[in-house]
C-alpha atoms as a PDB file:
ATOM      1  CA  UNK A   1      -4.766   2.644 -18.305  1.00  0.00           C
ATOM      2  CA  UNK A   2      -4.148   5.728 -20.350  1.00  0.00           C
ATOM      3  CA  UNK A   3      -6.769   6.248 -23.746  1.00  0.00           C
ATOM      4  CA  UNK A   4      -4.734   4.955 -26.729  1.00  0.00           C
ATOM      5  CA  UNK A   5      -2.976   2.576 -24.925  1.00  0.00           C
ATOM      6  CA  UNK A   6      -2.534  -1.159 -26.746  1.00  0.00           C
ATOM      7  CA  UNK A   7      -1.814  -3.987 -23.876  1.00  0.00           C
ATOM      8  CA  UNK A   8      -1.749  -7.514 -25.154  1.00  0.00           C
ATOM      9  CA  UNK A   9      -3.571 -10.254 -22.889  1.00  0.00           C
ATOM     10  CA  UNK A  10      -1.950 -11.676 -19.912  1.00  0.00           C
ATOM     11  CA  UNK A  11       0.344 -14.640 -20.832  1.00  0.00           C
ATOM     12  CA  UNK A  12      -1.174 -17.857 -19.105  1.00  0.00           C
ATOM     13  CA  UNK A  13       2.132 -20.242 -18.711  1.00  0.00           C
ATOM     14  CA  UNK A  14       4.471 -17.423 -17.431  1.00  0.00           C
ATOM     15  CA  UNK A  15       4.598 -17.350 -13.573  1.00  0.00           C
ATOM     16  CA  UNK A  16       3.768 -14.812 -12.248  1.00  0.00           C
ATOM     17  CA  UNK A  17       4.540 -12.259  -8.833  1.00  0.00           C
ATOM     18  CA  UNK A  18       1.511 -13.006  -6.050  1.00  0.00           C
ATOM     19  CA  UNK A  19       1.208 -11.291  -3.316  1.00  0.00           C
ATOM     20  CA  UNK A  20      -1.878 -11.826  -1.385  1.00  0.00           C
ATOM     21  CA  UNK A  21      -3.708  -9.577   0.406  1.00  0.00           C
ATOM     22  CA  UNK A  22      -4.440  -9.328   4.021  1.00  0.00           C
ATOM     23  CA  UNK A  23      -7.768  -8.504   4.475  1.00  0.00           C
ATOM     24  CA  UNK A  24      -9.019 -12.739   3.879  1.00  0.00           C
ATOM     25  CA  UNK A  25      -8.485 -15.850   5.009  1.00  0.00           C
ATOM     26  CA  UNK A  26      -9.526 -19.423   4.425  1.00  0.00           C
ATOM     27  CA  UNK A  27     -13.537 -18.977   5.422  1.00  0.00           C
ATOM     28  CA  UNK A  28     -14.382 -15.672   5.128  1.00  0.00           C
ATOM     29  CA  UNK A  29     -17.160 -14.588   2.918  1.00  0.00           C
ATOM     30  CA  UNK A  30     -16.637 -12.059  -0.417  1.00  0.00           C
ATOM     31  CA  UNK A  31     -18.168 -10.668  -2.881  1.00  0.00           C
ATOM     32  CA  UNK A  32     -18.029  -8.949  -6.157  1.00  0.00           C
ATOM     33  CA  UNK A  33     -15.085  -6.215  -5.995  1.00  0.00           C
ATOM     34  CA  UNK A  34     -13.038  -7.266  -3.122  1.00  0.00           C
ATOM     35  CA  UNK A  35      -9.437  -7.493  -3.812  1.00  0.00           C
ATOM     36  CA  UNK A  36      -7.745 -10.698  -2.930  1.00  0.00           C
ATOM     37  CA  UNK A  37      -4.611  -9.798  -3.995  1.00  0.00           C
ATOM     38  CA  UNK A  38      -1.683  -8.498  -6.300  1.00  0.00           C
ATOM     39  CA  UNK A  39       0.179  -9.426  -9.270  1.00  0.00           C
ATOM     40  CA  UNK A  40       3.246  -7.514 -10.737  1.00  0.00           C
ATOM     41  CA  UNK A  41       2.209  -7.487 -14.262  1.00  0.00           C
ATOM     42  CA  UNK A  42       4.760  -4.413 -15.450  1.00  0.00           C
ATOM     43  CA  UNK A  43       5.753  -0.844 -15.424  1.00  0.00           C
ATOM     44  CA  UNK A  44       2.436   0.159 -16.368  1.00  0.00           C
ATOM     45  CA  UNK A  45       0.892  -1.782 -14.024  1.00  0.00           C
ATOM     46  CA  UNK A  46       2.959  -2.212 -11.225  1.00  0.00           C
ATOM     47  CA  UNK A  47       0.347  -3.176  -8.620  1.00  0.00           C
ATOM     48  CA  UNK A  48      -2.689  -5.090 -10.970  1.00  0.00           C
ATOM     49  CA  UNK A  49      -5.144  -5.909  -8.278  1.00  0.00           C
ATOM     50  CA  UNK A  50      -6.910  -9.397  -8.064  1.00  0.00           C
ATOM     51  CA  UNK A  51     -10.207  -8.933  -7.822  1.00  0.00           C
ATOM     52  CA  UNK A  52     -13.498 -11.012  -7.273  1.00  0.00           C
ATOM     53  CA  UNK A  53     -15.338 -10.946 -10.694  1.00  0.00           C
ATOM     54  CA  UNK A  54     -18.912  -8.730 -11.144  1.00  0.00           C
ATOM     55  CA  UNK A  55     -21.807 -11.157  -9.542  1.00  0.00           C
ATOM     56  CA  UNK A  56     -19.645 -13.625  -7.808  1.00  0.00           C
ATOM     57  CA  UNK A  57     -19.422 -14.541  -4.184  1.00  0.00           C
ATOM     58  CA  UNK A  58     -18.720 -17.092  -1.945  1.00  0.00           C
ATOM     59  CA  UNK A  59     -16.560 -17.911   1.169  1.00  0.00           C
ATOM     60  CA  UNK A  60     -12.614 -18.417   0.469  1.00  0.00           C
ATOM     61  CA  UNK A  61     -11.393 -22.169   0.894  1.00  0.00           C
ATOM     62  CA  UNK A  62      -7.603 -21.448   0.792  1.00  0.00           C
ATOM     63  CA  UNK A  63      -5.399 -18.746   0.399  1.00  0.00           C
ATOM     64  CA  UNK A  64      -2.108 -19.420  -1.835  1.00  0.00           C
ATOM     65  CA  UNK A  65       0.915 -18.012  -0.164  1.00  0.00           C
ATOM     66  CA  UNK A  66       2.797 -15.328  -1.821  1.00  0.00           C
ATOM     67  CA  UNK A  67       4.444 -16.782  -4.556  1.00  0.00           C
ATOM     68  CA  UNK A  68       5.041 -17.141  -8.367  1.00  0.00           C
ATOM     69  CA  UNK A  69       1.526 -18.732  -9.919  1.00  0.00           C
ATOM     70  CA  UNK A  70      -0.010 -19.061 -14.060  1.00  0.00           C
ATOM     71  CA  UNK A  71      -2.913 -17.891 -14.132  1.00  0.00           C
ATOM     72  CA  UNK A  72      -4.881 -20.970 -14.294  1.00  0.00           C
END
């Protein structure tokens, strides 16, 4: 994101564009940084990747098909 740039939160009832990626499936391990997928979010950001927050991991239980999803 350019410096100077003012982006208001990401609306959590609108549905929005998944795509997942297609690196992971349902039992593989990941960690901190992988990308699971991506959202269309806008022109600025026409590819926001969905990430696994800092210090979390685990093994993936299901992956949601590519479809229109809140956030929640």
């Amino acid at each position: 994101m350019p410096r100077g740039v003012d982006v208001p939160c990401l609306d959590q009832h609108k549905a929005w564009d998944w795509t997942p990626g297609d690196k992971f499936k349902a039992g593989d391990n990941v960690s901190a940084g992988d990308i699971l997928g991506f959202v269309f979010e806008n022109d600025l950001f026409a590819e926001h990747r969905i990430m696994v927050p800092p210090k979390i991991y685990g093994k993936i239980k299901e992956v949601m098909p590519r479809g229109q999803y809140a956030v929640n």
